[in-house]
C-alpha atoms as a PDB file:
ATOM      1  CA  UNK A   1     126.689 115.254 103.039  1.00  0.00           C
ATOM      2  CA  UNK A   2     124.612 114.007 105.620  1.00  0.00           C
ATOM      3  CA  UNK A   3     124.752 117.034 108.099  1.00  0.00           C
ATOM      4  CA  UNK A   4     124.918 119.584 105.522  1.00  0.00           C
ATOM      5  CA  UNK A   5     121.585 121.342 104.931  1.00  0.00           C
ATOM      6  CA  UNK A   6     122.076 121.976 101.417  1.00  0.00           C
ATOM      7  CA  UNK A   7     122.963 118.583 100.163  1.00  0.00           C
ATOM      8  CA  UNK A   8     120.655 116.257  99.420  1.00  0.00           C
ATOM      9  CA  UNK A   9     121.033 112.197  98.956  1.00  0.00           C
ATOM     10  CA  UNK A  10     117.805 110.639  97.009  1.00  0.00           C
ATOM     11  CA  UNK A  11     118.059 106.023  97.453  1.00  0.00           C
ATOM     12  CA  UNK A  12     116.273 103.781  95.738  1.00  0.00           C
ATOM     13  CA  UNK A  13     115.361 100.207  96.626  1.00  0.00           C
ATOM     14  CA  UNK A  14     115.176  98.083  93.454  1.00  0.00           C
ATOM     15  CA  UNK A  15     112.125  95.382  93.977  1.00  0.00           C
ATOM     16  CA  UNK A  16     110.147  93.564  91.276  1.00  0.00           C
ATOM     17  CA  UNK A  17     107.643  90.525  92.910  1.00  0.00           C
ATOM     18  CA  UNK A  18     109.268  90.871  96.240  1.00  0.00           C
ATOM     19  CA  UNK A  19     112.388  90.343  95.086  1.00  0.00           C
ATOM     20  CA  UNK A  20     115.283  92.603  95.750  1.00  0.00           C
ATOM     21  CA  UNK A  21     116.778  93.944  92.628  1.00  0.00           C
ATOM     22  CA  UNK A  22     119.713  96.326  93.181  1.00  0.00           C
ATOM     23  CA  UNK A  23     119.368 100.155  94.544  1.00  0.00           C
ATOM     24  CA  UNK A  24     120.586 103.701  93.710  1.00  0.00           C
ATOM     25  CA  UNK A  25     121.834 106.847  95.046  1.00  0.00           C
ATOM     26  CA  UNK A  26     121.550 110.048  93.723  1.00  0.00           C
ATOM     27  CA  UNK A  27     123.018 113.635  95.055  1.00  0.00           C
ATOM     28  CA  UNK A  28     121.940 116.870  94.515  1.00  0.00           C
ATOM     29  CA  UNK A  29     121.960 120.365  96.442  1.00  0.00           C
ATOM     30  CA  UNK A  30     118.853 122.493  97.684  1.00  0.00           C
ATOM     31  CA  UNK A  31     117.613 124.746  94.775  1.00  0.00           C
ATOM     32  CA  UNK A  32     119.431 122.819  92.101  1.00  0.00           C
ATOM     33  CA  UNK A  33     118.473 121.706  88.762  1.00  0.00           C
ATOM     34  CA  UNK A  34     121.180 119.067  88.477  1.00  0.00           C
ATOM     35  CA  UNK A  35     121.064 115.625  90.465  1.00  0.00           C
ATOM     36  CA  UNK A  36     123.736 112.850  90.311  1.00  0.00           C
ATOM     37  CA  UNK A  37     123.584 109.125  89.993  1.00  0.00           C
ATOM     38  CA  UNK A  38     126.044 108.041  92.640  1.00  0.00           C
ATOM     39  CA  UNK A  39     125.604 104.749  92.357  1.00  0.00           C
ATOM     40  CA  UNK A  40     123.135 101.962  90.922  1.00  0.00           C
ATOM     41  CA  UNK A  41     123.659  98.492  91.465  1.00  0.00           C
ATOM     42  CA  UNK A  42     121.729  95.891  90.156  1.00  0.00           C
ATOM     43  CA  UNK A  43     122.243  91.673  92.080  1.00  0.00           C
ATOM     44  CA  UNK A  44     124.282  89.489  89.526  1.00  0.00           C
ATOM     45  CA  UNK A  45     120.985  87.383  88.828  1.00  0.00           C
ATOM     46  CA  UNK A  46     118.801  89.888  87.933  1.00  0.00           C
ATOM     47  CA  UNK A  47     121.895  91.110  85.132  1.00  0.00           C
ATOM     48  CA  UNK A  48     121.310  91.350  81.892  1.00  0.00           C
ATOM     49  CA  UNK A  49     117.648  91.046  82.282  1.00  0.00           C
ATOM     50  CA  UNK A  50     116.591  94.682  81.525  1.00  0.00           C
ATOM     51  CA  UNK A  51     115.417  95.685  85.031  1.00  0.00           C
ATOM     52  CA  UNK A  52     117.887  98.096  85.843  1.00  0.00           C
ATOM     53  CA  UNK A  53     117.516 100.006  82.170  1.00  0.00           C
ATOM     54  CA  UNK A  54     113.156 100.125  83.142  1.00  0.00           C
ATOM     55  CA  UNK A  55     114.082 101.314  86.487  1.00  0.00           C
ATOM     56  CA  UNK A  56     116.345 104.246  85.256  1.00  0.00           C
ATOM     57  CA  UNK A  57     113.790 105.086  82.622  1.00  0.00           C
ATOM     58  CA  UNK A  58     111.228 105.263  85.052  1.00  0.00           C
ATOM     59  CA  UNK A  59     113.501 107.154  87.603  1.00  0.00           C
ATOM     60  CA  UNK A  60     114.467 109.918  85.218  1.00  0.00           C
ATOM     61  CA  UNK A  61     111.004 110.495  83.857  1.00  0.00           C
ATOM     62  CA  UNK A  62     110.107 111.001  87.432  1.00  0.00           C
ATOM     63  CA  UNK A  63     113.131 113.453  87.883  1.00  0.00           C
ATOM     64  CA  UNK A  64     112.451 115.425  85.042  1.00  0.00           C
ATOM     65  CA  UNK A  65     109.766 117.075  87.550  1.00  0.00           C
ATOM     66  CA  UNK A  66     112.099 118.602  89.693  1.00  0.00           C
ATOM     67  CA  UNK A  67     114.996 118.335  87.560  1.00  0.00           C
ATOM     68  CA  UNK A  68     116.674 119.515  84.480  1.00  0.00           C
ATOM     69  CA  UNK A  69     119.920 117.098  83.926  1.00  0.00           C
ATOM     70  CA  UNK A  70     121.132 113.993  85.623  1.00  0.00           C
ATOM     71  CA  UNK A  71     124.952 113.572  85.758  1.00  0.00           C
ATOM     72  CA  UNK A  72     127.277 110.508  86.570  1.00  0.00           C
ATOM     73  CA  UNK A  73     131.033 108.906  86.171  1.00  0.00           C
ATOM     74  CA  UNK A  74     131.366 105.251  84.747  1.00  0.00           C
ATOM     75  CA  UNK A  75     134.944 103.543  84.138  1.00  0.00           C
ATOM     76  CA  UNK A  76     136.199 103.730  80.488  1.00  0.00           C
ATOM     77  CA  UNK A  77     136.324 100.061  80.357  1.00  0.00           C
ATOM     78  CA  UNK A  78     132.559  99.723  81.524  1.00  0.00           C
ATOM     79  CA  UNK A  79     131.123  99.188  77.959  1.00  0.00           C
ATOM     80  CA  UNK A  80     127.702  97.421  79.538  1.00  0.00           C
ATOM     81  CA  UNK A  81     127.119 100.671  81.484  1.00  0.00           C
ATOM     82  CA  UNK A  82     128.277 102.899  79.006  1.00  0.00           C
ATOM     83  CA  UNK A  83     125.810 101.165  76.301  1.00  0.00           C
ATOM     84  CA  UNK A  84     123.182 100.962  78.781  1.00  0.00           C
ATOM     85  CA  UNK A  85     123.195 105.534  79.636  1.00  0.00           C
ATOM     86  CA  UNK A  86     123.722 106.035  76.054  1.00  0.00           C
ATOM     87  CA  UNK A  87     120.577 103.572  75.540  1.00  0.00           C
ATOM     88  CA  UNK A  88     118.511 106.373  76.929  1.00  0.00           C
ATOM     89  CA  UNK A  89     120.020 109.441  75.620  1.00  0.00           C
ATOM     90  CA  UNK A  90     123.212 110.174  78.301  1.00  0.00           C
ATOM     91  CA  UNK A  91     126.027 111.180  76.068  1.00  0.00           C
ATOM     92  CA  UNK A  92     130.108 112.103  77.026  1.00  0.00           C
ATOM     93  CA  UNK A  93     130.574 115.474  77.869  1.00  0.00           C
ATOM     94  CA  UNK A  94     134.134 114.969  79.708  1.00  0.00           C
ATOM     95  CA  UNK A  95     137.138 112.293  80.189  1.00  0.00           C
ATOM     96  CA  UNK A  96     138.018 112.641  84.007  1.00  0.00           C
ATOM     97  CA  UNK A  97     141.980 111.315  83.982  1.00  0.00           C
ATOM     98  CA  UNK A  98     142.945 108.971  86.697  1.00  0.00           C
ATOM     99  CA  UNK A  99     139.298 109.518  88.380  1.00  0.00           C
ATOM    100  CA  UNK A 100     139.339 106.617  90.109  1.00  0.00           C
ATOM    101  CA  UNK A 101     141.771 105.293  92.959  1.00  0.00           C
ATOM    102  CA  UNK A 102     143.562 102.784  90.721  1.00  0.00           C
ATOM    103  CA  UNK A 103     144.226 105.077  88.204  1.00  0.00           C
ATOM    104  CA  UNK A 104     141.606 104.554  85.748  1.00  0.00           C
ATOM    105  CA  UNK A 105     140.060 107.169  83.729  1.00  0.00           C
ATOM    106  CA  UNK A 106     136.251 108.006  83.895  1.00  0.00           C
ATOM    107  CA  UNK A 107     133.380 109.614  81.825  1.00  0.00           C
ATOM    108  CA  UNK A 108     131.054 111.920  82.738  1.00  0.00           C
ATOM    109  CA  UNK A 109     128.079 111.692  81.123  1.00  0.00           C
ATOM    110  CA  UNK A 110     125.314 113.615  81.233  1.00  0.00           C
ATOM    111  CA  UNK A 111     120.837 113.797  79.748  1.00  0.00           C
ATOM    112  CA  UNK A 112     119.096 116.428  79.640  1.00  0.00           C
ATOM    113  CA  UNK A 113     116.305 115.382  80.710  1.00  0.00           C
ATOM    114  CA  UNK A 114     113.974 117.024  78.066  1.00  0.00           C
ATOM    115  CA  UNK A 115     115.424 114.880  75.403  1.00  0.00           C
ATOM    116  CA  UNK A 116     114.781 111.996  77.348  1.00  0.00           C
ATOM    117  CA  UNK A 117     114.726 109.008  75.006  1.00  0.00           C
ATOM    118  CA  UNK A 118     115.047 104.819  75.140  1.00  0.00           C
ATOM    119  CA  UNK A 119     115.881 102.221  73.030  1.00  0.00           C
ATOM    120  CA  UNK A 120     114.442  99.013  74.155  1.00  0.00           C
END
């Protein structure tokens, strides 16, 4: 992705007060309306805290410039991140069977990012 032309790869560095909260990666293509969260981490003290849920917020309303969806894959037993897209208006459009390399299943979830919405 890094040589091709067309791709695209979008990180974040999570801060609040100078501290380092997590980060995120998004990809996307040139002349696409669709981006994807990669990857967001967030550092195990700052869990739980709500950073990571104003961050996205924040991120998306920013993508919904350029953008007209946001996609992503979570594990099926990752009920904290699955509560925390739905939170803000991603919802399951697809089961993806054995997605990841020990087998388990993922969704694919996806916000349209005019019916952004949160939850707090």
């Amino acid at each position: 992705m890094i040589k091709n032309p067309n791709d695209s790869i979008i990180m974040d560095i999570i801060e609040w007060e100078n501290n380092l909260i997590g980060y995120a990666v998004y990809f996307t293509r040139r002349g696409s309306k669709i981006i994807r969260l990669y990857s967001v981490c967030t550092s195990w003290q700052f869990v739980g805290q709500g950073f990571t849920k104003i961050y996205l917020y924040n991120r998306l309303v920013d993508l919904a410039e350029n953008f007209i969806k946001v996609t992503l894959e979570v594990r099926v037993s990752n009920q904290k991140a699955i509560d925390l897209y739905a939170s803000l208006g991603f919802i399951v459009r697809n089961i993806l069977k054995e997605y990841y390399d020990d087998g388990e299943d993922a969704y694919q979830m996806v916000i349209e990012l005019n019916k952004l919405s949160i939850k707090f």
